[in-house]
N, C-alpha and C. Protein backbone atom coordinates (compact mmCIF):
# COMPACT_ATOMS: atom_id res chain seq x y z
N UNK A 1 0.84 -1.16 0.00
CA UNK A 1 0.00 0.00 0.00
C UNK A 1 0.89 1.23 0.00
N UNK A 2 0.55 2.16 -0.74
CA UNK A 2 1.47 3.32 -0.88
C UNK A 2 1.53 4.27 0.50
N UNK A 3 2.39 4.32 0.97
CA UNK A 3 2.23 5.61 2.39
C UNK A 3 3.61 6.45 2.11
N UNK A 4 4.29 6.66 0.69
CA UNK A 4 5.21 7.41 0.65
C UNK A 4 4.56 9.28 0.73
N UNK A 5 4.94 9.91 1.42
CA UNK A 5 4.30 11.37 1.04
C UNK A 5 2.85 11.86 2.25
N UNK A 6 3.06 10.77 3.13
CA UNK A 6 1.62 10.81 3.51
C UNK A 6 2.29 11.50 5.23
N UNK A 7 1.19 12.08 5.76
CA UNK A 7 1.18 13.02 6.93
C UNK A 7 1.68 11.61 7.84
N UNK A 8 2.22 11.86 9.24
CA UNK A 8 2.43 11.15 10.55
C UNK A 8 1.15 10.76 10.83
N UNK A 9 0.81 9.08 10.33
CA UNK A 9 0.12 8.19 10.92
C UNK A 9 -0.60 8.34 9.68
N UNK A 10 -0.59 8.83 8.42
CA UNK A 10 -1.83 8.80 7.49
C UNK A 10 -1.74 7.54 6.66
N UNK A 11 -2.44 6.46 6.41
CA UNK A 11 -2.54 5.31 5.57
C UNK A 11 -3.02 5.71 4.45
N UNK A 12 -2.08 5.46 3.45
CA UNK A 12 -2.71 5.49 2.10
C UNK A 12 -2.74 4.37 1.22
N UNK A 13 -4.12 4.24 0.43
CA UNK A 13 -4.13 3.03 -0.18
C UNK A 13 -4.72 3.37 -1.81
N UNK A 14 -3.47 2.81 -2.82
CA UNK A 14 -3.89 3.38 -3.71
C UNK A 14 -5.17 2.73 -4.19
N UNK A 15 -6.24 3.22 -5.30
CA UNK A 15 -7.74 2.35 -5.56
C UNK A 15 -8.93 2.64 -4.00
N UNK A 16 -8.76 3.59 -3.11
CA UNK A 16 -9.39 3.58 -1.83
C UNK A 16 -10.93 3.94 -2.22
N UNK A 17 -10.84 4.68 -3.29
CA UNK A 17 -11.92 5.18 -3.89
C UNK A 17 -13.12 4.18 -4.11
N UNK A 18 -12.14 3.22 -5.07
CA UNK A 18 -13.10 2.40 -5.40
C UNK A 18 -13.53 1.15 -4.44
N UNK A 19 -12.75 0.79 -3.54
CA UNK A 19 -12.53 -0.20 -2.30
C UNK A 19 -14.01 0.09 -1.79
N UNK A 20 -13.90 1.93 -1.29
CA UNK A 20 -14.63 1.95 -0.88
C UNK A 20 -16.53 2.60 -1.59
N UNK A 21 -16.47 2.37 -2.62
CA UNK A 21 -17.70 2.37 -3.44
C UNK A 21 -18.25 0.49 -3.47
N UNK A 22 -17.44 -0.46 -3.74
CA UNK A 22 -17.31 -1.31 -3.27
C UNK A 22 -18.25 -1.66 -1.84
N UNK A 23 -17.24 -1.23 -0.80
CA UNK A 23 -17.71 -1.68 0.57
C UNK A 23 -19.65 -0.81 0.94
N UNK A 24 -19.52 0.08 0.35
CA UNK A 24 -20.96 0.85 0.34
C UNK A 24 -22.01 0.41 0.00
N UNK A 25 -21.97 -0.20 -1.66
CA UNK A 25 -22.64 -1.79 -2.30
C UNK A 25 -22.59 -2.94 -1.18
N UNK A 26 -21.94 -2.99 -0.09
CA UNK A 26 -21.95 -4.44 0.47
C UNK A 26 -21.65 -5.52 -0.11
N UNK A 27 -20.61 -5.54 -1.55
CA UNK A 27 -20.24 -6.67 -1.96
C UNK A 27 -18.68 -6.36 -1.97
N UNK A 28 -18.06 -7.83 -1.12
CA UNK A 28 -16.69 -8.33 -1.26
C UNK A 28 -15.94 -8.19 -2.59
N UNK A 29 -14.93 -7.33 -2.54
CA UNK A 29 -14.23 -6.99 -3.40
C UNK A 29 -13.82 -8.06 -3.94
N UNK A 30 -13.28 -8.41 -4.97
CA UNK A 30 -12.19 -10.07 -5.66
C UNK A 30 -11.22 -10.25 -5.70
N UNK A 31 -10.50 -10.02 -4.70
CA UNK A 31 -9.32 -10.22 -3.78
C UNK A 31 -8.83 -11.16 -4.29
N UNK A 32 -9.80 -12.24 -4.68
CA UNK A 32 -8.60 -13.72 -4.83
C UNK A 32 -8.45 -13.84 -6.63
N UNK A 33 -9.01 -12.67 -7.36
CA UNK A 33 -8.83 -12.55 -8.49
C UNK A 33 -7.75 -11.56 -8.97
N UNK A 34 -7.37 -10.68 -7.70
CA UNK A 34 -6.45 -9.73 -8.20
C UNK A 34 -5.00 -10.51 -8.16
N UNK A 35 -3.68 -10.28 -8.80
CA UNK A 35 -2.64 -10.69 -8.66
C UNK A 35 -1.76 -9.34 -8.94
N UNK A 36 -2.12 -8.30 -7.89
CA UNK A 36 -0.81 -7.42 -8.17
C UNK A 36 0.16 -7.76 -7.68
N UNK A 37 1.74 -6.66 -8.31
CA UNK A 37 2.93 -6.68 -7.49
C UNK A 37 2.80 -6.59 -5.97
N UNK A 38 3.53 -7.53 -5.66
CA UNK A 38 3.84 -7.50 -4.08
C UNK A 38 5.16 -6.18 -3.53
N UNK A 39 4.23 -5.59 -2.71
CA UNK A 39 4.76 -3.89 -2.30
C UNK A 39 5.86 -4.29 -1.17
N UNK A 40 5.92 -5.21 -0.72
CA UNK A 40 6.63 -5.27 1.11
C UNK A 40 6.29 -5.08 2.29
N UNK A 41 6.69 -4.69 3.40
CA UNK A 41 5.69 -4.70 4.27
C UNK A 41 5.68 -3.42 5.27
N UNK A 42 4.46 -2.89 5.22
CA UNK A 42 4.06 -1.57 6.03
C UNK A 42 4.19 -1.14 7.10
N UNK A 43 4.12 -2.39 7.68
CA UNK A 43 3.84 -2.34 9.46
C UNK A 43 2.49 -2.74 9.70
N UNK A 44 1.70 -3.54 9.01
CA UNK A 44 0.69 -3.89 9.37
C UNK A 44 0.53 -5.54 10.59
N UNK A 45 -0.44 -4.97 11.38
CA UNK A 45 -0.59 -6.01 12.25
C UNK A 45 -1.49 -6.65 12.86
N UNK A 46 -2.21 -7.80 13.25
CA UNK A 46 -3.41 -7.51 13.88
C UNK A 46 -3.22 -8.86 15.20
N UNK A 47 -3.57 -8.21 15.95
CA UNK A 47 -3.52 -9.02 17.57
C UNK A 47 -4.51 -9.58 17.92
N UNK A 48 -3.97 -10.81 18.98
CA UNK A 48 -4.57 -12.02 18.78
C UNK A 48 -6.28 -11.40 19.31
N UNK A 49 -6.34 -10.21 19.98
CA UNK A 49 -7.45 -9.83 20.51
C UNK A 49 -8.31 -8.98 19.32
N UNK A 50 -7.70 -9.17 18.18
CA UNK A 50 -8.57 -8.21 16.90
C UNK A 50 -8.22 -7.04 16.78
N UNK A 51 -7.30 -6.42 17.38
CA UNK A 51 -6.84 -4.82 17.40
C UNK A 51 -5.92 -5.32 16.08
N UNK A 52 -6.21 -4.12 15.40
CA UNK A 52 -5.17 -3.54 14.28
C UNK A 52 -4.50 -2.38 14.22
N UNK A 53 -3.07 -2.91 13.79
CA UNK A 53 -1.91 -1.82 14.25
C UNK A 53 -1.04 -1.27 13.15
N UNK A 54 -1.33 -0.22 12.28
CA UNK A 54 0.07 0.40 11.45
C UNK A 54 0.83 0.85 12.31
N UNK A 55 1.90 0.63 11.91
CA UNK A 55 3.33 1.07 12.67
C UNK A 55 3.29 0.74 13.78
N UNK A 56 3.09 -0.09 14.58
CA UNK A 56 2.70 -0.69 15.77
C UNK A 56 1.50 0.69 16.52
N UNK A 57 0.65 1.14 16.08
CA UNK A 57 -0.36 2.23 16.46
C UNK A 57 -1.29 1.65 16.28
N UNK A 58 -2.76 1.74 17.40
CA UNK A 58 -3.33 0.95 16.79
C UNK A 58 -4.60 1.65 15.51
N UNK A 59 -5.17 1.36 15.21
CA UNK A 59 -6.22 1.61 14.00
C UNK A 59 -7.33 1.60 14.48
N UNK A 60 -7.90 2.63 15.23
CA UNK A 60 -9.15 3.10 15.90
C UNK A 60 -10.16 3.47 15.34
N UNK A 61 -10.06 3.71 13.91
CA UNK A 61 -11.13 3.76 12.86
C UNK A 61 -12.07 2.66 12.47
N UNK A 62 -12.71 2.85 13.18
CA UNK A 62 -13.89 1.10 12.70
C UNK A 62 -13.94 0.90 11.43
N UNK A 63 -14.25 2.28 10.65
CA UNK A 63 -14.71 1.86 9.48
C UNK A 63 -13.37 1.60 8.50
N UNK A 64 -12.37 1.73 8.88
CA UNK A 64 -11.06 1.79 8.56
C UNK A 64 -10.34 -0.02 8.55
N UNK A 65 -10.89 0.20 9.88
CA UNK A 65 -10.68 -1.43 10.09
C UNK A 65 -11.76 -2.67 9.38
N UNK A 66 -12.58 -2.01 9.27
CA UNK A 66 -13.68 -2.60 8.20
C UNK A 66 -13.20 -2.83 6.86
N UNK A 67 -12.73 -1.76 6.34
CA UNK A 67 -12.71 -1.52 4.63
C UNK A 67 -11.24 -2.30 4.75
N UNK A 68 -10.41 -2.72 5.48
CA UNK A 68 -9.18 -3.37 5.49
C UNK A 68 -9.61 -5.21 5.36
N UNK A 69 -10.33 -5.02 6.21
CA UNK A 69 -11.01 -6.60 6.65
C UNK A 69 -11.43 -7.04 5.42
N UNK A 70 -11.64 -6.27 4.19
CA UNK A 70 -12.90 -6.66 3.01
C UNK A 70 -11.85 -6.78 1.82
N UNK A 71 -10.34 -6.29 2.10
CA UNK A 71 -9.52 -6.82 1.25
C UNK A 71 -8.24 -7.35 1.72
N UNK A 72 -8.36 -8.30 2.48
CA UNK A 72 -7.90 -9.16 3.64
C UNK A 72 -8.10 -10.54 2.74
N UNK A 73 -6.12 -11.15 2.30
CA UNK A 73 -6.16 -12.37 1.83
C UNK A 73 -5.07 -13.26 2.16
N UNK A 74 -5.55 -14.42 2.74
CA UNK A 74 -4.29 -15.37 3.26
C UNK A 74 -4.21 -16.18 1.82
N UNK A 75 -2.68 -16.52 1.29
CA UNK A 75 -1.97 -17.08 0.46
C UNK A 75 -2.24 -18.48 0.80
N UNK A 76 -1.86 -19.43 -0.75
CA UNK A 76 -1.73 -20.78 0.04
C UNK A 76 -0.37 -20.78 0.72
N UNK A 77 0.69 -19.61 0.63
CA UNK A 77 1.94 -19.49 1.31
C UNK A 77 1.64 -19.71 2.81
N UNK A 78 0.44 -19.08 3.06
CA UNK A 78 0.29 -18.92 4.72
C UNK A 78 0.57 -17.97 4.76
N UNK A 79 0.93 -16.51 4.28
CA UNK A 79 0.73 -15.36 4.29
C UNK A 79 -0.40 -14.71 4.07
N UNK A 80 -0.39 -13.85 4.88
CA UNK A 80 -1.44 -12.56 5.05
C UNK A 80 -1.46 -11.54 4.32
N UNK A 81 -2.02 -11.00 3.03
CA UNK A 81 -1.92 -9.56 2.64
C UNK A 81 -3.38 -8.78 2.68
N UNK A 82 -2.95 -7.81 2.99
CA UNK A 82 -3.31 -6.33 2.17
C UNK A 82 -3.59 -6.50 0.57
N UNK A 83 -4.95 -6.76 -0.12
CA UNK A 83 -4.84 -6.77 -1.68
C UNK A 83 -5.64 -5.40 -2.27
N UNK A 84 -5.32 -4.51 -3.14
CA UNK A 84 -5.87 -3.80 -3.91
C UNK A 84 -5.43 -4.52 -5.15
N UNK A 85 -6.31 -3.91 -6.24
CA UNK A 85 -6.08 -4.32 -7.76
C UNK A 85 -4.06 -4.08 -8.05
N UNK A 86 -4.15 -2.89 -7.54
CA UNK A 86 -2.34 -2.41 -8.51
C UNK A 86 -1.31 -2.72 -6.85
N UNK A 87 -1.37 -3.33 -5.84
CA UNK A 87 -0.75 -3.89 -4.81
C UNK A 87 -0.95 -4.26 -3.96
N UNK A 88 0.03 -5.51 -3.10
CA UNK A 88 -0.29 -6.26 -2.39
C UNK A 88 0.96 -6.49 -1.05
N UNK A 89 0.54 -5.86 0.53
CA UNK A 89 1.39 -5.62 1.34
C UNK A 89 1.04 -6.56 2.51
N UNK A 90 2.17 -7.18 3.00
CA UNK A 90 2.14 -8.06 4.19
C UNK A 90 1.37 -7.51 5.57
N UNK A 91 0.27 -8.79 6.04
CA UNK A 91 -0.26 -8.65 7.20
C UNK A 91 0.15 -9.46 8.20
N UNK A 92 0.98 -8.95 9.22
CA UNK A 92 1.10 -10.03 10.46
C UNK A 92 0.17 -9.95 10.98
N UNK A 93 -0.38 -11.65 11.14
CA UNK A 93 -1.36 -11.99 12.14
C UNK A 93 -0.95 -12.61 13.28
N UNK A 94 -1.20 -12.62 14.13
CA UNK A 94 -0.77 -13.34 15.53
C UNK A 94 -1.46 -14.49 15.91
N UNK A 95 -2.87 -14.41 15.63
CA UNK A 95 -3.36 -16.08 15.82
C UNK A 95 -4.88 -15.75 14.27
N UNK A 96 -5.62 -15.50 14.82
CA UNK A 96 -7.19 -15.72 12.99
C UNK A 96 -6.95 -13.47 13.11
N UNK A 97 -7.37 -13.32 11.85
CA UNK A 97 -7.45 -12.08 11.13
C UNK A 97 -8.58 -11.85 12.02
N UNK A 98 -9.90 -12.84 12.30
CA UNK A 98 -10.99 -11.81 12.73
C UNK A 98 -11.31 -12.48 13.99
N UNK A 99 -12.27 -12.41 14.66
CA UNK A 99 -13.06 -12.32 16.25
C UNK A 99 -14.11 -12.74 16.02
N UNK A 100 -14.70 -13.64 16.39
CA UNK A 100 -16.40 -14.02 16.47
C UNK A 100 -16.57 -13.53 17.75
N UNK A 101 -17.44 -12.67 17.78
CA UNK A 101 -18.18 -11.91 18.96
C UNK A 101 -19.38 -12.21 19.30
N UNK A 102 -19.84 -12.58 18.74
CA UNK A 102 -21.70 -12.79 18.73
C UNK A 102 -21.86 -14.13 18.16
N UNK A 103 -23.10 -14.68 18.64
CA UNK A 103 -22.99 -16.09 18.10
C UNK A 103 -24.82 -16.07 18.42
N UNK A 104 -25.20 -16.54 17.44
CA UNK A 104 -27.43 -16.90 17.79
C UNK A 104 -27.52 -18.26 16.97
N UNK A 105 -28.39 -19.02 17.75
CA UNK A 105 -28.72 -20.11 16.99
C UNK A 105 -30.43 -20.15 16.47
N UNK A 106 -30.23 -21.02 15.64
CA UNK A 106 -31.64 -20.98 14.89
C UNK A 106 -32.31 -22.36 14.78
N UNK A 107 -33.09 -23.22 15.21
CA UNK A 107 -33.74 -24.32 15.16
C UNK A 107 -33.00 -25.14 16.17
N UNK A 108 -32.43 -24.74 17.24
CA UNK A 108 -31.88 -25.57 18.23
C UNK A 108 -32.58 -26.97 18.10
N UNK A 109 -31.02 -27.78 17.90
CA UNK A 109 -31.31 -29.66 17.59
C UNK A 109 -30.18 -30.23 16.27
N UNK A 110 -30.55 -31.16 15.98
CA UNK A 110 -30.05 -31.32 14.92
C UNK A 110 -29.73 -30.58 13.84
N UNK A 111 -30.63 -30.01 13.67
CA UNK A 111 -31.44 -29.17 11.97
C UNK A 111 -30.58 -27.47 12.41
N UNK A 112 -29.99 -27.42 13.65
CA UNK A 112 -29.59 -26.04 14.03
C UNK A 112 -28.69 -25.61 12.75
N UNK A 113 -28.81 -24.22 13.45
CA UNK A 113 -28.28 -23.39 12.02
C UNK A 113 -27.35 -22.11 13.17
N UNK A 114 -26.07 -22.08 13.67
CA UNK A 114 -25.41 -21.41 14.26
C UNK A 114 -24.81 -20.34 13.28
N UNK A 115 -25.05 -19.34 14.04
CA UNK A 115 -24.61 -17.76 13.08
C UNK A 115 -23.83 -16.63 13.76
N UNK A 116 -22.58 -16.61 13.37
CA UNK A 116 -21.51 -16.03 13.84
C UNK A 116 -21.41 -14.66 13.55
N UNK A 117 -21.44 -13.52 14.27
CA UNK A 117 -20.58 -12.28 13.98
C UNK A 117 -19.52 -11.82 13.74
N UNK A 118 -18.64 -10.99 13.11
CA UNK A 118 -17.37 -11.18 13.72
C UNK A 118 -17.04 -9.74 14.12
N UNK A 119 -16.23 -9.54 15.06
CA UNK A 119 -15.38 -8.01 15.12
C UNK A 119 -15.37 -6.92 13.69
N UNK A 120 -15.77 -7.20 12.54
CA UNK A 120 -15.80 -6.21 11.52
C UNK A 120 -17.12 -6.68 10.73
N UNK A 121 -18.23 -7.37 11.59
CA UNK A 121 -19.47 -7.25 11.12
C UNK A 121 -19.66 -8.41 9.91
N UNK A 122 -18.83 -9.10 9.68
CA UNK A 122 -19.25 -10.09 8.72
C UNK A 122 -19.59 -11.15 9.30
N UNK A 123 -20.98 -11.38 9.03
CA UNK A 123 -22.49 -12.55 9.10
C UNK A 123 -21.79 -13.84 8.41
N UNK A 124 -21.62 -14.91 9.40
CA UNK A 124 -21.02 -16.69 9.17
C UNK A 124 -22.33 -17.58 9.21
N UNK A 125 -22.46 -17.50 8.50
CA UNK A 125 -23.72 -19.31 8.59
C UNK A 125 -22.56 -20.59 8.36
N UNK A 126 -22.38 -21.02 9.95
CA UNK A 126 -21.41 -22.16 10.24
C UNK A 126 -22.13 -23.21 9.28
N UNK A 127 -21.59 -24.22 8.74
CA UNK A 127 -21.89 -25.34 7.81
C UNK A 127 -20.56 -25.71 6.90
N UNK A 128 -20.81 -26.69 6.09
CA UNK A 128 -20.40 -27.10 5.26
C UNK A 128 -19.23 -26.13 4.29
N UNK A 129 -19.80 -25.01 4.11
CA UNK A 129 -18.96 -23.85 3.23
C UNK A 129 -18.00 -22.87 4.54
N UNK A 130 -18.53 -22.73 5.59
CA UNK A 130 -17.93 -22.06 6.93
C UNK A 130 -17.91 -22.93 7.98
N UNK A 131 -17.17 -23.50 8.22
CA UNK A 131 -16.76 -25.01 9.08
C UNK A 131 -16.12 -24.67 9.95
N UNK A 132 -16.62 -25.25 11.02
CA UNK A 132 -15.82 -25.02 12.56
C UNK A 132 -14.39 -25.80 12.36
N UNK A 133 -13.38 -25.76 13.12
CA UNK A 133 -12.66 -26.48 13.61
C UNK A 133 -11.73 -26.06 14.86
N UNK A 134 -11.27 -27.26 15.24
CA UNK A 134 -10.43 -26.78 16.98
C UNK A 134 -9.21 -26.87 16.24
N UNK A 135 -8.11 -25.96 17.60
CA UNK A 135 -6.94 -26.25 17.53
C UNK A 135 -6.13 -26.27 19.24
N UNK A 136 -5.37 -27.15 19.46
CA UNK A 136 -4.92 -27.27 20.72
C UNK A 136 -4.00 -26.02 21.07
N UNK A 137 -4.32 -25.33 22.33
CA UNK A 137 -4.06 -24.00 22.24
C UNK A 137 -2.47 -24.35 22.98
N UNK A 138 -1.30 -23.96 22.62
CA UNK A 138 0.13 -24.09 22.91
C UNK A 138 0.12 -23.80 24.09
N UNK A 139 1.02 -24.27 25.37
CA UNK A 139 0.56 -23.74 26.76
C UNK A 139 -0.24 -24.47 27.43
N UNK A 140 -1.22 -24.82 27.18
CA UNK A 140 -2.52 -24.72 28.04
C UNK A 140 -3.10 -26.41 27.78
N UNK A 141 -3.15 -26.73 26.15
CA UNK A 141 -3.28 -27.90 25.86
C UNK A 141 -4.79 -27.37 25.94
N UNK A 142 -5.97 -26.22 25.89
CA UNK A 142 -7.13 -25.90 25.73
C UNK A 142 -7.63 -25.97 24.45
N UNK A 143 -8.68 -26.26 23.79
CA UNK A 143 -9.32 -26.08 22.37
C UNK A 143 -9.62 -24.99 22.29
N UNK A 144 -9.44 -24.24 21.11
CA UNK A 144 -9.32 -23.11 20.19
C UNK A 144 -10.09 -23.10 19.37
N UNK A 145 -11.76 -22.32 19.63
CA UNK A 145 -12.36 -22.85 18.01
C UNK A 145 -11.97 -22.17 17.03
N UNK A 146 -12.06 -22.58 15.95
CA UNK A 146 -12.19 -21.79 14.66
C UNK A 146 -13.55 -21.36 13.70
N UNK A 147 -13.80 -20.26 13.04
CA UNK A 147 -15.23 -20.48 11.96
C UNK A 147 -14.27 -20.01 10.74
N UNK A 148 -14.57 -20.43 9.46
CA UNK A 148 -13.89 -19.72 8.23
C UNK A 148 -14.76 -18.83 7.93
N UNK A 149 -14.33 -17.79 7.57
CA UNK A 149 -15.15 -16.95 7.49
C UNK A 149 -15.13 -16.37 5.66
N UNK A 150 -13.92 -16.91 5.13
CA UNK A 150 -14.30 -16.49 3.10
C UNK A 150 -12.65 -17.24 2.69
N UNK A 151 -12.20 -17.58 2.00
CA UNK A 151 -11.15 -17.97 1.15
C UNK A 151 -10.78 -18.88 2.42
N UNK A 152 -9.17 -18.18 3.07
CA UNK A 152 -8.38 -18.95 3.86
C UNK A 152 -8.66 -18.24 5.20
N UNK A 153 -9.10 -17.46 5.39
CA UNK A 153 -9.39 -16.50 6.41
C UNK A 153 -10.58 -16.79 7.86
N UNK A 154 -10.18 -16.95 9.19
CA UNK A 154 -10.75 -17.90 9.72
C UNK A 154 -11.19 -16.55 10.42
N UNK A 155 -11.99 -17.09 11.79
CA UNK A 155 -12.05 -16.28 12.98
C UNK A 155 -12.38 -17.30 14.02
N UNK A 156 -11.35 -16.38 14.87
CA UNK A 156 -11.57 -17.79 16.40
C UNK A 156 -12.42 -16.74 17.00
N UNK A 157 -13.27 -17.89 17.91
CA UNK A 157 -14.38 -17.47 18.69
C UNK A 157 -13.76 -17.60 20.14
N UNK A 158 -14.68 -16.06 20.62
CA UNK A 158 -14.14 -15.64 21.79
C UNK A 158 -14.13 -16.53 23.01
N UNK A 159 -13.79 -16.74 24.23
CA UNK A 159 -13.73 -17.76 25.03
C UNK A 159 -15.03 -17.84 25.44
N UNK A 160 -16.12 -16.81 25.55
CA UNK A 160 -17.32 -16.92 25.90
C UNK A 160 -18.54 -17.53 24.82
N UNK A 161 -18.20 -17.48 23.37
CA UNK A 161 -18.34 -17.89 22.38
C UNK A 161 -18.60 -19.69 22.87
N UNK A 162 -17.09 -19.44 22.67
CA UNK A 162 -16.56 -21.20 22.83
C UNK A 162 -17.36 -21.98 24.01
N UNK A 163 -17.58 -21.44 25.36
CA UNK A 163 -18.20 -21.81 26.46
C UNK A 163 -19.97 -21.96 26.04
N UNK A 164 -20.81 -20.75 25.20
CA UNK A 164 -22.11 -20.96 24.73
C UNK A 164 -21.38 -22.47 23.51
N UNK A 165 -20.60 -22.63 22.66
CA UNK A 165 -20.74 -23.71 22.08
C UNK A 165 -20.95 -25.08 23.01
N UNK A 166 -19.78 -25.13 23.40
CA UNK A 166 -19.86 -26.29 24.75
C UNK A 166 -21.33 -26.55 25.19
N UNK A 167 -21.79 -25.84 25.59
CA UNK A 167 -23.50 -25.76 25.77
C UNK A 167 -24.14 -26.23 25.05
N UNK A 168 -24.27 -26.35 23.92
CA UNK A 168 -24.94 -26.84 22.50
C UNK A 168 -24.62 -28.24 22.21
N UNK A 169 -22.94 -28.93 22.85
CA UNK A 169 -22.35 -30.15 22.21
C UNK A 169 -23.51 -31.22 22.69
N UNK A 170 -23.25 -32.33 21.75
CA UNK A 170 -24.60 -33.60 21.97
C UNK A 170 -23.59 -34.79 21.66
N UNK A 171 -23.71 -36.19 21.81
CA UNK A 171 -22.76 -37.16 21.83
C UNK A 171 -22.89 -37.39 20.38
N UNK A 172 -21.79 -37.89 19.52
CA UNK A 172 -21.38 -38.23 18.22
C UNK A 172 -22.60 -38.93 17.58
N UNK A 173 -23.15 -38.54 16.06
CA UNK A 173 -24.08 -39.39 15.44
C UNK A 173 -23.59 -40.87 15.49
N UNK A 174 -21.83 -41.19 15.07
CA UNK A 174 -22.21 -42.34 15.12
C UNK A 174 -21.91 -43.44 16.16
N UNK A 175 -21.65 -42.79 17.44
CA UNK A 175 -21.97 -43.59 18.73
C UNK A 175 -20.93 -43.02 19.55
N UNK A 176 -20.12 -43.04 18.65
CA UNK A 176 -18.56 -43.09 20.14
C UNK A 176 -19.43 -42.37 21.15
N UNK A 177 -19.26 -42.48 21.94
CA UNK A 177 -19.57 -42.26 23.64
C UNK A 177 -18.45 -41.50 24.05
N UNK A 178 -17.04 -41.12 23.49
CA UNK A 178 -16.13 -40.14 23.59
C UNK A 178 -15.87 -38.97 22.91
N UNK A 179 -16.70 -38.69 22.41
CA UNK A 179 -16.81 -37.91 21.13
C UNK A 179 -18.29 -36.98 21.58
N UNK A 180 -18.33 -35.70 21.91
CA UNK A 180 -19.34 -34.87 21.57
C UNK A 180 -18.99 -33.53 20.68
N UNK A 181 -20.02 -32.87 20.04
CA UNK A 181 -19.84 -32.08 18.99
C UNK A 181 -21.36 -31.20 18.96
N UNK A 182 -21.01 -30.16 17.80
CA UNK A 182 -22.34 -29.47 17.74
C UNK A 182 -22.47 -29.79 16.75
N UNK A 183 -23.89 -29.18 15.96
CA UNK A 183 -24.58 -29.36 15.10
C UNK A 183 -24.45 -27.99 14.00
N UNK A 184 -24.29 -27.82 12.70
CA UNK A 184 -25.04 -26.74 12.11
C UNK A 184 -24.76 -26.73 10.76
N UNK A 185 -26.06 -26.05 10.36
CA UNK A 185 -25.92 -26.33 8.52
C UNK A 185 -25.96 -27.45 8.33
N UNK A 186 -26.40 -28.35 9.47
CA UNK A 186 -26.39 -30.26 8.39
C UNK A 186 -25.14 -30.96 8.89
N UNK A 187 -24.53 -30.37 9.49
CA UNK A 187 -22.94 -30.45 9.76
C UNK A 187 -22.78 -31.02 11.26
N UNK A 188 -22.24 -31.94 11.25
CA UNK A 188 -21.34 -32.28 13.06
C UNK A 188 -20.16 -32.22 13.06
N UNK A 189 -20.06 -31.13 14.22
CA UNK A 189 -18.30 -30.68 13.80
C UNK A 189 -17.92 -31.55 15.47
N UNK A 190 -17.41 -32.35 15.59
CA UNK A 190 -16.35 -32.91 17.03
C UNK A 190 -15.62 -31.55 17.17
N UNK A 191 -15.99 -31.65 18.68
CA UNK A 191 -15.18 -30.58 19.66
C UNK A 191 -14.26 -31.39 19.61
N UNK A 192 -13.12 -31.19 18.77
CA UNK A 192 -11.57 -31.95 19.42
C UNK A 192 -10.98 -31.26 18.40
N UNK A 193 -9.66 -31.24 18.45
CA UNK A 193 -8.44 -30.61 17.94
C UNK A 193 -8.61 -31.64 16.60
N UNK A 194 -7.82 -30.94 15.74
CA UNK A 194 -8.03 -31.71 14.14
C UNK A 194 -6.77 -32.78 14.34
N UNK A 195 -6.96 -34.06 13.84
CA UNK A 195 -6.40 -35.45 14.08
C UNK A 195 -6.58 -35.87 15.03
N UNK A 196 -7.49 -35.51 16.02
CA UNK A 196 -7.87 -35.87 17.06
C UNK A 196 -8.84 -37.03 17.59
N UNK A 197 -9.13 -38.14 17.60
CA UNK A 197 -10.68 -39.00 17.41
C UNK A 197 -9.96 -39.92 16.53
C-alpha cells in the first residue's frame, strides 16, 4: 500500500476510492482474483485480541478497520496480505485475522443453524462452506475454536463464544460415547483438535 508522502500516521491506499464504493454496495471486493505486485511490508498487524496496528499504532477507525477486513487475503503461502487491484502488502497476524463476537442459533437440535458475527461485522452461517474447527491451544493444551469466514481466512471465537458452544455439544451421530460435537448447517463438527478422534 502506498504511504510514501503521507502526513504522521496517514494510511494510504492506492484504488481507496473504489474499495470503498465497493464496501458501500456491500459486496466483497475479488481479492482472490487480483494478482498485483507485491509492495513489502508496512507495518501492518493484527492481535490475537482483533486490534489492528500500522506502525505498531493501533487503527481506531472502525470503518477503517472494516474496509481493510474486506480486502484481507491469506496465500496458500500462509501469508497474510493487504490486496488492492495495482498492490499487495504483508499482514502479520498473531493467531485468525478476525473475532467471532456474537454467536445466535436458529432451530436448536439437529437441523440447528449457528450464526456467527465477527469483530468487523461479517455474518457466518457455520456449515459445510464455513466449518468449525479446533486447535490445541500451545501452553494450556485448551481447544481453540475456529469459523472460516471467506477464502483462507478464519475467525476464532471468543472464550465466551466457545463456552455458549460447549453448551450446545450432543454425543457423536455415530456412537462413540467419547466424542461430543455441535450441530449446524447439516454439519457435526467434534469438539476436538483436528487429528484428534
Amino acid at each position: 500500500m502506498s504511504h510514501q508522502g503521507t502526513a504522521a500516521g496517514e494510511i494510504r491506499i492506492q484504488g481507496l476510492n473504489e474499495l470503498l464504493k465497493a464496501a458501500e454496495a456491500d459486496r466483497l471486493p475479488p481479492v482472490d482474483k487480483w494478482d498485483p505486485p507485491y509492495c513489502g511490508d508496512i507495518g501492518m498487524r493484527i492481535r490475537a485480541d482483533g486490534t489492528w496496528l500500522y506502525q505498531n499504532s493501533p487503527i481506531t477507525r472502525k470503518p477503517l478497520v472494516k474496509l481493510f477486513s474486506r480486502i484481507l487475503r491469506r496465500d496458500a503461502d500462509g501469508r497474510t496480505y493487504l490486496v488492492t487491484p495495482v498492490e499487495k502488502v504483508d499482514v502479520a497476524v498473531d493467531d485468525a485475522p478476525f473475532l467471532a463476537v456474537e454467536m445466535q442459533v436458529e432451530n436448536p437440535g439437529p437441523s440447528q443453524q449457528i450464526i456467527f458475527r465477527t469483530n468487523v461485522d461479517d455474518i457466518i452461517r457455520c456449515g459445510p462452506e464455513h466449518p468449525l474447527r479446533f486447535a490445541r491451544e500451545p501452553g494450556t493444551g485448551g481447544l481453540k475454536p475456529y469459523v472460516l469466514v471467506r477464502g483462507r481466512l478464519e475467525a476464532l471465537l471468543t472464550r465466551a463464544l466457545y463456552y455458549d458452544l460447549v453448551e450446545l455439544a450432543v454425543p457423536a451421530p455415530d456412537g462413540k460415547e467419547d466424542t461430543v460435537g455441535v450441530w449446524s448447517g447439516g454439519v457435526f463438527f467434534p469438539l476436538q483438535a483436528e487429528g484428534e478422534g
